[in-house]
PDB file of N, CA and C in Angstrom:
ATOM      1  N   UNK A   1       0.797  -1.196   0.000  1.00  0.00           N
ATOM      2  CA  UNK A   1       0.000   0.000   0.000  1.00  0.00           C
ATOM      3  C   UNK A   1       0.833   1.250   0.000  1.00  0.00           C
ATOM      4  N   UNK A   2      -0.139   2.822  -0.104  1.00  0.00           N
ATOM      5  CA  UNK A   2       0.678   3.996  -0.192  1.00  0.00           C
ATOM      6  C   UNK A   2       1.834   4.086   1.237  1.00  0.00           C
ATOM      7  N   UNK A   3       1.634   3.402   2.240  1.00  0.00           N
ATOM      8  CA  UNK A   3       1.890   3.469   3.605  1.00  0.00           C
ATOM      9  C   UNK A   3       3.224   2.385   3.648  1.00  0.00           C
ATOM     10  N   UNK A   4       3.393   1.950   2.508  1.00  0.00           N
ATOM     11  CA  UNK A   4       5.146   1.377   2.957  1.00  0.00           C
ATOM     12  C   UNK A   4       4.196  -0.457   3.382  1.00  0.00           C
ATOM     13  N   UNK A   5       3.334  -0.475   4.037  1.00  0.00           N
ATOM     14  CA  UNK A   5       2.936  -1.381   4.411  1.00  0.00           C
ATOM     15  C   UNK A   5       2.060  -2.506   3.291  1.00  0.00           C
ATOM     16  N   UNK A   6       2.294  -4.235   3.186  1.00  0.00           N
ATOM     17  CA  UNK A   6       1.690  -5.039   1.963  1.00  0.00           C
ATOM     18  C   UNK A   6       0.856  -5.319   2.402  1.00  0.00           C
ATOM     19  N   UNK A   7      -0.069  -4.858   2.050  1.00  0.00           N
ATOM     20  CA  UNK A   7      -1.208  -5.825   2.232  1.00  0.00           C
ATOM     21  C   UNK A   7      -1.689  -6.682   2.514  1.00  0.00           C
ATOM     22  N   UNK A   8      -1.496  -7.957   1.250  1.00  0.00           N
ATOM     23  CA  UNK A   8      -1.828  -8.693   0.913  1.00  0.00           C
ATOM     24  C   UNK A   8      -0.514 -10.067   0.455  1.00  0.00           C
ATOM     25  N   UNK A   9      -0.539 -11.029   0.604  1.00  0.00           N
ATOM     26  CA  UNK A   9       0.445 -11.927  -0.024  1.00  0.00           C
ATOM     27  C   UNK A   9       1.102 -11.926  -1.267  1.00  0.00           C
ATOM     28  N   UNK A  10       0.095 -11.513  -1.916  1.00  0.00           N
ATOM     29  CA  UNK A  10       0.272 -11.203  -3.391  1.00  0.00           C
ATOM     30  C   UNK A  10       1.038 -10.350  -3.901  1.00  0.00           C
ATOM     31  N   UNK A  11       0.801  -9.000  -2.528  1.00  0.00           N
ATOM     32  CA  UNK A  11       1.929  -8.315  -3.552  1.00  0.00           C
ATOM     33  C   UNK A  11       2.834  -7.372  -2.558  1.00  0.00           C
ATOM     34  N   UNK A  12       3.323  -8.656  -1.385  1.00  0.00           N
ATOM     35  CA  UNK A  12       4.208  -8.584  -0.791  1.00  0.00           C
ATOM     36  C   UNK A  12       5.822  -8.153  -1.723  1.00  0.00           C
ATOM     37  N   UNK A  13       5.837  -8.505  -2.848  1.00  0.00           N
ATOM     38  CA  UNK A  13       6.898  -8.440  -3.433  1.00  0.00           C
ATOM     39  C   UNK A  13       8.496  -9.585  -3.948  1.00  0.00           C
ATOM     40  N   UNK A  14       8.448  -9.901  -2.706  1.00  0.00           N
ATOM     41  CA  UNK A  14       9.418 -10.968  -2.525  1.00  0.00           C
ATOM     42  C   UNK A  14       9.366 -12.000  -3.206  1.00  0.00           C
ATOM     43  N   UNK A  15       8.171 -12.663  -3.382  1.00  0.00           N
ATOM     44  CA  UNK A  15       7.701 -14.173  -4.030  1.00  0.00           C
ATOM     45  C   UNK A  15       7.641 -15.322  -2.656  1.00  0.00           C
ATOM     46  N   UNK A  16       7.772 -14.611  -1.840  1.00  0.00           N
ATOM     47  CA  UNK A  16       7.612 -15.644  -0.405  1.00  0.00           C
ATOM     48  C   UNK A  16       6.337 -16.052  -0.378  1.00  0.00           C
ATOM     49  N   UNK A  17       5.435 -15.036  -0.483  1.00  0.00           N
ATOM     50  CA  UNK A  17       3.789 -15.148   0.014  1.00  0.00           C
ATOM     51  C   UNK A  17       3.777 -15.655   1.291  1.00  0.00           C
ATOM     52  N   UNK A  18       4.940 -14.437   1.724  1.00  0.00           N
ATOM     53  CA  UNK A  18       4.061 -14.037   3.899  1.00  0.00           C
ATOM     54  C   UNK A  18       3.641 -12.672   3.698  1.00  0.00           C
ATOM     55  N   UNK A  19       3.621 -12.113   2.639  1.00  0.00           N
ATOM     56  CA  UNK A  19       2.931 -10.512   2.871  1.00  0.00           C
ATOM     57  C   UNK A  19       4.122  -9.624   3.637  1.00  0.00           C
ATOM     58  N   UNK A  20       5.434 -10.084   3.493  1.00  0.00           N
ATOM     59  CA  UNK A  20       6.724  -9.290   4.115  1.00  0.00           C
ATOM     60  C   UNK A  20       6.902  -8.014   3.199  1.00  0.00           C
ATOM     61  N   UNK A  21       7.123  -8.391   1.777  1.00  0.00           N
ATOM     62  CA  UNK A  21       7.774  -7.648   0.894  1.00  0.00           C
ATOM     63  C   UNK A  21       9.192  -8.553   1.300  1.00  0.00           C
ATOM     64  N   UNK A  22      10.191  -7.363   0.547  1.00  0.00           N
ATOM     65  CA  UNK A  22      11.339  -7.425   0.818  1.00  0.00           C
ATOM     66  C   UNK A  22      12.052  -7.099   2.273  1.00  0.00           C
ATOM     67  N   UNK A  23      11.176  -6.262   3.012  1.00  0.00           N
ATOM     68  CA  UNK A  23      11.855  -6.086   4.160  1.00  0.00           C
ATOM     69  C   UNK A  23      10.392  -6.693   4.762  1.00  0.00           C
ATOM     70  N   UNK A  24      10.487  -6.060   6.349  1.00  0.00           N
ATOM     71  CA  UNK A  24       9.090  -6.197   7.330  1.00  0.00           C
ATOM     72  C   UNK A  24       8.222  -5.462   6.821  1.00  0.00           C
ATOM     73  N   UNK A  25       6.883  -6.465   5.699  1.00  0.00           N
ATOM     74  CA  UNK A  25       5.854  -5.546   5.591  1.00  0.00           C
ATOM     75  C   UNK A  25       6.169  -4.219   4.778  1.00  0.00           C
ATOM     76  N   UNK A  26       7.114  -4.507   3.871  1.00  0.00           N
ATOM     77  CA  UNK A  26       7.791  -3.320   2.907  1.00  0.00           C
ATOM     78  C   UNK A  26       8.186  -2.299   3.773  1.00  0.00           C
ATOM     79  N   UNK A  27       8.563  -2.312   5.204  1.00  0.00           N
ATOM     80  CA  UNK A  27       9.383  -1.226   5.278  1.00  0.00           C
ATOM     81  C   UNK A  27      10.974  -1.166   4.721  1.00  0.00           C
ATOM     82  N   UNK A  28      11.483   0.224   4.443  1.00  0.00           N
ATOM     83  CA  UNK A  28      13.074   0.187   4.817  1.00  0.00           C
ATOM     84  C   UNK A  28      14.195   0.160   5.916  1.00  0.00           C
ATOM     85  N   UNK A  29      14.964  -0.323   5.587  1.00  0.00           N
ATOM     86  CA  UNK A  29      15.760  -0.449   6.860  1.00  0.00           C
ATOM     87  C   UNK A  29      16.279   1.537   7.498  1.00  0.00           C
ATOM     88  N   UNK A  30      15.907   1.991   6.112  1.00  0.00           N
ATOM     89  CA  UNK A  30      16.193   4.088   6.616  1.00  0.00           C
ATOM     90  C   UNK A  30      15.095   4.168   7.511  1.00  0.00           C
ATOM     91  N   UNK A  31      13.760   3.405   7.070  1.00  0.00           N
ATOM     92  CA  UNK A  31      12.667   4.179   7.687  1.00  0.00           C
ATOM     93  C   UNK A  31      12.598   3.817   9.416  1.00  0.00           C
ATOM     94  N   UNK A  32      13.202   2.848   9.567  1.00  0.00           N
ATOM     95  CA  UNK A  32      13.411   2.375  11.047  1.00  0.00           C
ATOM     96  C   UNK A  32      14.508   3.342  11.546  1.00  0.00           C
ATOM     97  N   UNK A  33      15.350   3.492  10.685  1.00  0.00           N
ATOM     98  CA  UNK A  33      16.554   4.269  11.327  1.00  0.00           C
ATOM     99  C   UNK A  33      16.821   5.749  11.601  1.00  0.00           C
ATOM    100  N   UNK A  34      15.934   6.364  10.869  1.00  0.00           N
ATOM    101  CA  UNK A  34      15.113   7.503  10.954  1.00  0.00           C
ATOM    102  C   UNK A  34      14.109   7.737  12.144  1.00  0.00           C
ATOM    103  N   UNK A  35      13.789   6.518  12.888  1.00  0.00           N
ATOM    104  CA  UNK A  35      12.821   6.348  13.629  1.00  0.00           C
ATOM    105  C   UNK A  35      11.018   6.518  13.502  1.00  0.00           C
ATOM    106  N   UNK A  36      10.919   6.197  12.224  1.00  0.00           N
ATOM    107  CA  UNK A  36       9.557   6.262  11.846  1.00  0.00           C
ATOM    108  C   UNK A  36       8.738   5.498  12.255  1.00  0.00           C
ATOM    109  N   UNK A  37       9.323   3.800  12.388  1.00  0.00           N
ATOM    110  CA  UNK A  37       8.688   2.840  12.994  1.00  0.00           C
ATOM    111  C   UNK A  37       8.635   3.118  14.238  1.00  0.00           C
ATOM    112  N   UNK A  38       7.489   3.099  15.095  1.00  0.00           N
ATOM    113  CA  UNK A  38       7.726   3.066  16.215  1.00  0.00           C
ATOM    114  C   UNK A  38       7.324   1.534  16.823  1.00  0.00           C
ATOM    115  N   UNK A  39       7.201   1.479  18.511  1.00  0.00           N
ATOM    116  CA  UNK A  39       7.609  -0.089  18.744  1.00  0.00           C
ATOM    117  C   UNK A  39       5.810  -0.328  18.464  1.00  0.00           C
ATOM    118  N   UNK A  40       4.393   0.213  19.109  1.00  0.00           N
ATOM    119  CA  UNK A  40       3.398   0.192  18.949  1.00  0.00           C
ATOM    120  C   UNK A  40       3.136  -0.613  17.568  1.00  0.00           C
ATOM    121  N   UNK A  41       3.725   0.315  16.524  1.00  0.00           N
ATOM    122  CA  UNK A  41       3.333   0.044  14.925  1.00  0.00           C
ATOM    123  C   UNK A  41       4.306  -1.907  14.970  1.00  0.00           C
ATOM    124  N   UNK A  42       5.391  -1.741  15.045  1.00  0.00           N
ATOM    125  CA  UNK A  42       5.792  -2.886  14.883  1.00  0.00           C
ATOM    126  C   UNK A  42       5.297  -4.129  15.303  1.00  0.00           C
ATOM    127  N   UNK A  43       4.590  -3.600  16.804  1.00  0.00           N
ATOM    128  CA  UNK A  43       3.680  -4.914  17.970  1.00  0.00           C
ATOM    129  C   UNK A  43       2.388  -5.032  16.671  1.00  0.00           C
ATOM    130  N   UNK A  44       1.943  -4.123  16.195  1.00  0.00           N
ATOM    131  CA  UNK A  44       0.702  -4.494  15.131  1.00  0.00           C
ATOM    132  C   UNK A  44       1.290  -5.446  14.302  1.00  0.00           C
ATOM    133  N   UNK A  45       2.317  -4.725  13.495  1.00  0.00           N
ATOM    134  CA  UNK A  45       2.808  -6.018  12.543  1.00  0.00           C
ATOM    135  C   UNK A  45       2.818  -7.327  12.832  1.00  0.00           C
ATOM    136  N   UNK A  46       3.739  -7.380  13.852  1.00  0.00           N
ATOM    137  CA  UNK A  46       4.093  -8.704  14.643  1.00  0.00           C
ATOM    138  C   UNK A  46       2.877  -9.743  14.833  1.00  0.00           C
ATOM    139  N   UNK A  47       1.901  -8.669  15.391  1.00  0.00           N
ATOM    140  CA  UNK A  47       0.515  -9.820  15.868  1.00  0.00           C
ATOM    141  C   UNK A  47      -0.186 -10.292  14.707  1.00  0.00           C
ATOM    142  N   UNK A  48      -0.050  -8.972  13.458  1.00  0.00           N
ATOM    143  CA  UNK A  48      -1.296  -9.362  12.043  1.00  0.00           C
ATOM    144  C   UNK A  48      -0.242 -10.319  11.618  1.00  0.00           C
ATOM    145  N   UNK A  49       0.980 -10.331  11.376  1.00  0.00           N
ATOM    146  CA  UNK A  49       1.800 -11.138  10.562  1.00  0.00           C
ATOM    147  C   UNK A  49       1.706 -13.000  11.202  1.00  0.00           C
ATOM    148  N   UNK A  50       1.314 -12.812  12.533  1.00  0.00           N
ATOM    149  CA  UNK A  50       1.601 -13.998  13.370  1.00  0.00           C
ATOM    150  C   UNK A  50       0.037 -14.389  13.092  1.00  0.00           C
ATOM    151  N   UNK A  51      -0.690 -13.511  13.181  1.00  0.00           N
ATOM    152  CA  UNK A  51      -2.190 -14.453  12.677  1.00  0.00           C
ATOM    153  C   UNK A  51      -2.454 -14.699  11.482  1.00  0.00           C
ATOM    154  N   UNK A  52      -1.738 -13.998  10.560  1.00  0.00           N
ATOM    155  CA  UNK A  52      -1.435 -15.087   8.901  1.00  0.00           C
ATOM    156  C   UNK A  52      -0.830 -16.145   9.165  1.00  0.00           C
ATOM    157  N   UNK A  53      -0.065 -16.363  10.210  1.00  0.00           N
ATOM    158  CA  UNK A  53       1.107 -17.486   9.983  1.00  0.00           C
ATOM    159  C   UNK A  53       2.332 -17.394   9.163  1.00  0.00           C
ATOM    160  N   UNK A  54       2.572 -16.074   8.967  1.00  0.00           N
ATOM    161  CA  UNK A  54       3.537 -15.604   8.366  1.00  0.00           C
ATOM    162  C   UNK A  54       4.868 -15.628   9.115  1.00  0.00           C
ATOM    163  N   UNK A  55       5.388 -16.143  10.044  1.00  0.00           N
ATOM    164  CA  UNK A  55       6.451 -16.071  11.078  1.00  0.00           C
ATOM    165  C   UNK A  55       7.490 -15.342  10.338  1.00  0.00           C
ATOM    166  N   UNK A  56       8.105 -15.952   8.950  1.00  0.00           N
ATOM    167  CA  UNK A  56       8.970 -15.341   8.306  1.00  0.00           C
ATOM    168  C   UNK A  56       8.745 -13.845   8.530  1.00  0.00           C
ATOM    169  N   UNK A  57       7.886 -13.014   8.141  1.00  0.00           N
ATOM    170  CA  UNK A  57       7.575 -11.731   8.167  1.00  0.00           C
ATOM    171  C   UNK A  57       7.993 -11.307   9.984  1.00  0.00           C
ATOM    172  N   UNK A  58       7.348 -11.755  10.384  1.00  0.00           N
ATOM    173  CA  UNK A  58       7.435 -11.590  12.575  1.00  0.00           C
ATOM    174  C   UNK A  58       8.693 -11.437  12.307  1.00  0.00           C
ATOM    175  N   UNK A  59       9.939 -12.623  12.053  1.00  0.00           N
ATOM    176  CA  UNK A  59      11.365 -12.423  12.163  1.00  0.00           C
ATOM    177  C   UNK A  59      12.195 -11.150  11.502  1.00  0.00           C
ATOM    178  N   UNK A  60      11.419 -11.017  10.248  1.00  0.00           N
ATOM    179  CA  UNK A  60      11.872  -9.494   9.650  1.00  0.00           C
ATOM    180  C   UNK A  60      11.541  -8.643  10.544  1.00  0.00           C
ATOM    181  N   UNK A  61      10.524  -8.677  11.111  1.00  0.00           N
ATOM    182  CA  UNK A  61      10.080  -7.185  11.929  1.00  0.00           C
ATOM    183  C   UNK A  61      11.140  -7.414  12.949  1.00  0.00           C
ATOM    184  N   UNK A  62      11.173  -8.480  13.610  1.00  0.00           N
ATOM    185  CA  UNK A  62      12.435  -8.469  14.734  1.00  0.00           C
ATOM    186  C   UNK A  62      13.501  -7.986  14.445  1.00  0.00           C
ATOM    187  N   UNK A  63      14.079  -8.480  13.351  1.00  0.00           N
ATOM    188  CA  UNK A  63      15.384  -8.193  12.635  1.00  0.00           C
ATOM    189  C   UNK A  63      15.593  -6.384  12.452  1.00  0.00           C
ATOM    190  N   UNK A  64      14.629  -5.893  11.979  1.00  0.00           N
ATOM    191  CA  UNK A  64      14.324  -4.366  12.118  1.00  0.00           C
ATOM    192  C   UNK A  64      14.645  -3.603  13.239  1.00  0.00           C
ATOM    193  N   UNK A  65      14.179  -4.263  14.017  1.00  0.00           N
ATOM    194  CA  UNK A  65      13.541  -3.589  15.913  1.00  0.00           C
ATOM    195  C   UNK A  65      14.895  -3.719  16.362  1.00  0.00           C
ATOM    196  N   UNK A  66      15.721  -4.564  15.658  1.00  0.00           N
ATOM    197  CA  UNK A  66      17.463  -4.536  16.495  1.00  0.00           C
ATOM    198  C   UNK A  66      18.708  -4.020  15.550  1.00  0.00           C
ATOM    199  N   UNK A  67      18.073  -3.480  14.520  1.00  0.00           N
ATOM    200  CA  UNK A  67      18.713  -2.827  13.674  1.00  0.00           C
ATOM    201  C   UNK A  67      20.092  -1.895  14.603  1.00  0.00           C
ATOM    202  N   UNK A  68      21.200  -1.817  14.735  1.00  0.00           N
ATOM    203  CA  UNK A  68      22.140  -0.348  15.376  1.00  0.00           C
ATOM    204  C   UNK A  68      21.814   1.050  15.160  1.00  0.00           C
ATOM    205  N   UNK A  69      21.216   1.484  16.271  1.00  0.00           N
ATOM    206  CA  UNK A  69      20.382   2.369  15.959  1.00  0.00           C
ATOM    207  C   UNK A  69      18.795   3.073  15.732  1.00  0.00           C
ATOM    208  N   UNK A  70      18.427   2.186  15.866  1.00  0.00           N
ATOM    209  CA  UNK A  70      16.847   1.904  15.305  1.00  0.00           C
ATOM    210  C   UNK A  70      16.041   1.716  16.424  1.00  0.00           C
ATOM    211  N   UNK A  71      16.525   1.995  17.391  1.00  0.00           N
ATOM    212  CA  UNK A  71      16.438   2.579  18.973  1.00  0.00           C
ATOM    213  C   UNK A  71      14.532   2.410  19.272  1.00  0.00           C
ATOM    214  N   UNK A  72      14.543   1.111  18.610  1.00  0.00           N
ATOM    215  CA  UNK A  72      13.029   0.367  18.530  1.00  0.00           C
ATOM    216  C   UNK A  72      13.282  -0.268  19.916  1.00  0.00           C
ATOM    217  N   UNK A  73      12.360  -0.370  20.979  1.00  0.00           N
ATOM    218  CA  UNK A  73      12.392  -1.286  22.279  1.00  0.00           C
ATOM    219  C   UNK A  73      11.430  -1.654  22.205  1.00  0.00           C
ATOM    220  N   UNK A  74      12.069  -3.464  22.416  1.00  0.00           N
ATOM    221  CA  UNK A  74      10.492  -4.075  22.409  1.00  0.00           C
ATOM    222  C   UNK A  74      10.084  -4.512  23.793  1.00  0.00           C
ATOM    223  N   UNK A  75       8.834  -4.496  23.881  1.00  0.00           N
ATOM    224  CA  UNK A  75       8.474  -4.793  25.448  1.00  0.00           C
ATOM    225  C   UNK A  75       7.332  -5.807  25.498  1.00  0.00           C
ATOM    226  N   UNK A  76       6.460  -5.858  26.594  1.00  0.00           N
ATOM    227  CA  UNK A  76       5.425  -7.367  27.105  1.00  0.00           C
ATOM    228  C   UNK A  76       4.943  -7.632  25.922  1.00  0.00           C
ATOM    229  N   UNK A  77       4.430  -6.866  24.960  1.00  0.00           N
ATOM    230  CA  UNK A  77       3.375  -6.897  23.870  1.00  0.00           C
ATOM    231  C   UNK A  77       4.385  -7.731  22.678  1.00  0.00           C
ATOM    232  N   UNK A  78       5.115  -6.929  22.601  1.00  0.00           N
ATOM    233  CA  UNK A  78       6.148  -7.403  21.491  1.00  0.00           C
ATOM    234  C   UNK A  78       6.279  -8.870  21.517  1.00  0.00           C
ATOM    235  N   UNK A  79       6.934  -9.343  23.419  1.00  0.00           N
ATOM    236  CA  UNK A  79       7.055 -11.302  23.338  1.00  0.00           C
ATOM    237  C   UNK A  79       5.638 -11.412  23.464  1.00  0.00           C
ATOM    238  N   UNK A  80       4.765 -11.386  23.497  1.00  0.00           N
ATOM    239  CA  UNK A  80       3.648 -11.943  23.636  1.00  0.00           C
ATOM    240  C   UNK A  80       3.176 -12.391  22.485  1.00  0.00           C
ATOM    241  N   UNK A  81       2.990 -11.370  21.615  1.00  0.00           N
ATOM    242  CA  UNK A  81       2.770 -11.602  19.819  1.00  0.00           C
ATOM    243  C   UNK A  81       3.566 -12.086  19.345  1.00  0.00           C
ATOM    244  N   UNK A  82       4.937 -12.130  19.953  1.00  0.00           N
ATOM    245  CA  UNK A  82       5.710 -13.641  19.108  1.00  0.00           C
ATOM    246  C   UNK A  82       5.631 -14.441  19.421  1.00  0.00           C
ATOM    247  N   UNK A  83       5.186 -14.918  21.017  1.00  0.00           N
ATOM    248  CA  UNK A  83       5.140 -16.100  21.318  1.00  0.00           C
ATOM    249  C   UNK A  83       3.819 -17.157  20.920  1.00  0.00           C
ATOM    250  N   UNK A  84       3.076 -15.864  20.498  1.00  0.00           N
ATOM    251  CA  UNK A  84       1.444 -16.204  20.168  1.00  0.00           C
ATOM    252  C   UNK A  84       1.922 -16.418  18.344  1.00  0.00           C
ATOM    253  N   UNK A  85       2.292 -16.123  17.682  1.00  0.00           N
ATOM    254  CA  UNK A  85       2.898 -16.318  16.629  1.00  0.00           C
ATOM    255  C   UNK A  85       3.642 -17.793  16.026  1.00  0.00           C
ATOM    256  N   UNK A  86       4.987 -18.082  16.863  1.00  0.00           N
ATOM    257  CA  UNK A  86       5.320 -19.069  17.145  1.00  0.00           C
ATOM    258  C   UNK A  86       4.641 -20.366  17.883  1.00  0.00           C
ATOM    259  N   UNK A  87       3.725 -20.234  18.752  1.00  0.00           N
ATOM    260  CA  UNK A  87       2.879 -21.491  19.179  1.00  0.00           C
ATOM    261  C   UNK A  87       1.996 -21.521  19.153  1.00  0.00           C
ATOM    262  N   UNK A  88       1.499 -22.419  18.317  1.00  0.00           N
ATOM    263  CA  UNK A  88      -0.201 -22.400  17.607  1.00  0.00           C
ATOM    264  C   UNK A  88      -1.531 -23.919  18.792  1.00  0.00           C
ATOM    265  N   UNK A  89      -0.593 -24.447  19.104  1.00  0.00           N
ATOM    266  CA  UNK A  89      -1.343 -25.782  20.055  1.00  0.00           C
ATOM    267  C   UNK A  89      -0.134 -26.145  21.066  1.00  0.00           C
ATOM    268  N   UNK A  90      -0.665 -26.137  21.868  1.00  0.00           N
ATOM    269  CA  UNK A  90      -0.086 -26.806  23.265  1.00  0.00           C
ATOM    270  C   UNK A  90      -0.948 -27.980  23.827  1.00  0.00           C
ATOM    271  N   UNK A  91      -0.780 -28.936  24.425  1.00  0.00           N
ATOM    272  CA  UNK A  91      -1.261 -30.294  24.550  1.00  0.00           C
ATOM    273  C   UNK A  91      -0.003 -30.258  26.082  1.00  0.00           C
ATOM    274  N   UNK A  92      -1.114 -30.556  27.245  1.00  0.00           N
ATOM    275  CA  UNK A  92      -1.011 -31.453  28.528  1.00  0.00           C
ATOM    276  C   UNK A  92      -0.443 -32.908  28.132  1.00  0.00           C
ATOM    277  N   UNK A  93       1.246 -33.357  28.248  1.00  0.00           N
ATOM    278  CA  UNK A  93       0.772 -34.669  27.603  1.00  0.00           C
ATOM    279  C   UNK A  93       1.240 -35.327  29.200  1.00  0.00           C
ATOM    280  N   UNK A  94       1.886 -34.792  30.425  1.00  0.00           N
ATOM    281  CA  UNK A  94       2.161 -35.141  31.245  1.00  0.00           C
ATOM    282  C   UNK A  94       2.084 -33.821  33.022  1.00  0.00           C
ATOM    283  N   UNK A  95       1.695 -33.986  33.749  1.00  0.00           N
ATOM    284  CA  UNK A  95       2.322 -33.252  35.088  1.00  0.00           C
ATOM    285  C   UNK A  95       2.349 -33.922  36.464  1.00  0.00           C
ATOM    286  N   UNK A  96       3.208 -33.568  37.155  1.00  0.00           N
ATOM    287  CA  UNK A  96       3.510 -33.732  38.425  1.00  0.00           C
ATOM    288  C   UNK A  96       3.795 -32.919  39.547  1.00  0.00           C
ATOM    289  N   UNK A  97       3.278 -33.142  40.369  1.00  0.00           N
ATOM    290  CA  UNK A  97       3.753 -32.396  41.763  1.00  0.00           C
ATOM    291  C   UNK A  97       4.968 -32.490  42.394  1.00  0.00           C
ATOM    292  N   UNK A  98       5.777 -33.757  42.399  1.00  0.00           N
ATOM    293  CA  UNK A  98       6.377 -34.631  43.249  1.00  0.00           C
ATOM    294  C   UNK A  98       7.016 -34.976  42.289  1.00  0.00           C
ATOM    295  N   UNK A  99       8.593 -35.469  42.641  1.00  0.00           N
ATOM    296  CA  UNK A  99       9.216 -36.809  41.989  1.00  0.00           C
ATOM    297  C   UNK A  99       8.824 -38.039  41.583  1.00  0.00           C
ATOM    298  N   UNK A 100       8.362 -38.282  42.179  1.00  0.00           N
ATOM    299  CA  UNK A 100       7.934 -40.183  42.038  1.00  0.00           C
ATOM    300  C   UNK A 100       7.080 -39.885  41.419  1.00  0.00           C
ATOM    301  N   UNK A 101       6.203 -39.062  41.124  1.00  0.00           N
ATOM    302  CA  UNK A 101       4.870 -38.908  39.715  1.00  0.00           C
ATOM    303  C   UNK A 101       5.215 -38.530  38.787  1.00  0.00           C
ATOM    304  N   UNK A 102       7.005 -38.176  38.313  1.00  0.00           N
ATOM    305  CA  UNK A 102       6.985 -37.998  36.496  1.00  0.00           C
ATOM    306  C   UNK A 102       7.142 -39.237  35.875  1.00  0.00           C
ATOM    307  N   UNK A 103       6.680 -38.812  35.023  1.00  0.00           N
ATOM    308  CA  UNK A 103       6.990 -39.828  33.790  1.00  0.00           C
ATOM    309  C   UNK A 103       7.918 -40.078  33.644  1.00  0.00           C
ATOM    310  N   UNK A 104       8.044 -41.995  33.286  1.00  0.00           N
ATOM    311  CA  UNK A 104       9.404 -42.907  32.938  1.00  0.00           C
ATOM    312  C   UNK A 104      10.389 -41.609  32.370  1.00  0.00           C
ATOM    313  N   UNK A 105      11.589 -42.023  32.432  1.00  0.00           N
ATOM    314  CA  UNK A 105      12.523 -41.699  31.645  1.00  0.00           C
ATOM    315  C   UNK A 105      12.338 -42.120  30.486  1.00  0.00           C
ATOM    316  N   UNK A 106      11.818 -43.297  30.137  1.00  0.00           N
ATOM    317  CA  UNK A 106      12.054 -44.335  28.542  1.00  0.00           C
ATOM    318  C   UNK A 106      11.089 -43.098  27.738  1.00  0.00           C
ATOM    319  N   UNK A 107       9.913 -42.532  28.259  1.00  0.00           N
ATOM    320  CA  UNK A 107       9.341 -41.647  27.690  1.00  0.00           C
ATOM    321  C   UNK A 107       9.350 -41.350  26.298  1.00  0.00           C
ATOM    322  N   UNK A 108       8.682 -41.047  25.347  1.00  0.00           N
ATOM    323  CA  UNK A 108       9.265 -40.255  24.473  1.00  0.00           C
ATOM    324  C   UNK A 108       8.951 -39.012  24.711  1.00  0.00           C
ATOM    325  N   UNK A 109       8.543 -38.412  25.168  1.00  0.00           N
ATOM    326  CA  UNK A 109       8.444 -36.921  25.794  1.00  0.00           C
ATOM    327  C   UNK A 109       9.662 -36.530  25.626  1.00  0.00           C
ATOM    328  N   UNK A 110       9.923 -35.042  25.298  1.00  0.00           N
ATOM    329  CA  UNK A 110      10.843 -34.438  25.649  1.00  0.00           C
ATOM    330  C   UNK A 110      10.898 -33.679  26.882  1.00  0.00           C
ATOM    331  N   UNK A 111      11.960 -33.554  27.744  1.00  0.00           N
ATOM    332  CA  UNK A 111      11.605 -32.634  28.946  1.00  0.00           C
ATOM    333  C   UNK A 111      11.372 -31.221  28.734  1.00  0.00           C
ATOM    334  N   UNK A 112      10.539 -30.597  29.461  1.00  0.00           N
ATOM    335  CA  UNK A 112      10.226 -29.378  29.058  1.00  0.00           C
ATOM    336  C   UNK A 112      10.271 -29.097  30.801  1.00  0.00           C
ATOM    337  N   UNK A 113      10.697 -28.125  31.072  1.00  0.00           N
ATOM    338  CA  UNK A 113      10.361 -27.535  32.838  1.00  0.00           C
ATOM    339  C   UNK A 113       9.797 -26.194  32.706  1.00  0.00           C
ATOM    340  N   UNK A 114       8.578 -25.468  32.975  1.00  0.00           N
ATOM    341  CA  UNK A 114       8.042 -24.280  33.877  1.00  0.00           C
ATOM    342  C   UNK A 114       7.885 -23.668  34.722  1.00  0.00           C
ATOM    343  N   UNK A 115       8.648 -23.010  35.262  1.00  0.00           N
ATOM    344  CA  UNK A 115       8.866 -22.623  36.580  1.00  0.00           C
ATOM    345  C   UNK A 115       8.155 -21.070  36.716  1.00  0.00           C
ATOM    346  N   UNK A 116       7.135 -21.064  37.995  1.00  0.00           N
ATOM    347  CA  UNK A 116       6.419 -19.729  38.381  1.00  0.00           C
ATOM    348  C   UNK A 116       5.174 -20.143  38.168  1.00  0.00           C
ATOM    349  N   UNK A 117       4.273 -18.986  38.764  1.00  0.00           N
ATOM    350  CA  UNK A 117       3.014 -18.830  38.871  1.00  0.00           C
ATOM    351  C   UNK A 117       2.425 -18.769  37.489  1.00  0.00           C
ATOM    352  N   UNK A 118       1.149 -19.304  37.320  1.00  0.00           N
ATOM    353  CA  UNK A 118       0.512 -18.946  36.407  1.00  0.00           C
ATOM    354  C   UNK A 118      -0.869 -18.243  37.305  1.00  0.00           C
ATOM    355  N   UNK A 119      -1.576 -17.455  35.978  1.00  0.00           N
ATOM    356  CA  UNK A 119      -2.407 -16.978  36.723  1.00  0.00           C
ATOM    357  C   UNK A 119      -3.986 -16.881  35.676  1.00  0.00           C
ATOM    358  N   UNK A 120      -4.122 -17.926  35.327  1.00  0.00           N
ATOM    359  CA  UNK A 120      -5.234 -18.842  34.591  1.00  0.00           C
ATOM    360  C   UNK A 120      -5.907 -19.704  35.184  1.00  0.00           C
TER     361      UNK A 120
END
């Protein structure tokens, strides 16, 4: 679009079809460095790009936001929309309180540990 920003997959530019363009969402790497992007605009990208399933695009915008200079800070919103980006299903396949209640070692599980409160 007139706004630096693609639309659409189609005419992202690249031939990827994540709707990136060539950079994040057709920005330039001046226009970040200039400070045009701000972190707000980028958390939008991040979340619309992550609900296409476009991750490729999410990583450009990251790649942007740490540009030298480009004095983009990302904060709660920023990991949140990547992490919501990056993990689409989570599945309970095991828990325990105690030692003696995990699962065999022979497992095929991989270990995964969480540590802290949740508040769900």
């Amino acid at each position: 679009g007139k706004d630096g920003i693609a639309g659409t997959a189609a005419e992202d530019g690249d031939g990827d079809g994540d709707g990136g363009g060539g950079s994040a969402g057709g920005w330039e790497a001046e226009s970040v460095m200039e400070g045009i992007v701000p972190t707000p605009l980028c958390n939008k990208m991040i979340k619309a790009f992550g609900g296409l399933g476009a991750i490729k695009s999410v990583e450009k915008v990251l790649d942007l936001m740490e540009l030298p200079g480009a004095q983009i800070i990302a904060n709660f919103e920023t990991y949140e929309f990547v992490t919501n980006a990056a993990v689409k299903n989570v599945r309970l396949e095991a828990k325990a309180n105690a030692m003696p209640r995990l699962p065999p070692a022979s497992s095929s599980l991989p270990e995964v540990v969480f540590v802290g409160r949740s508040n769900v």
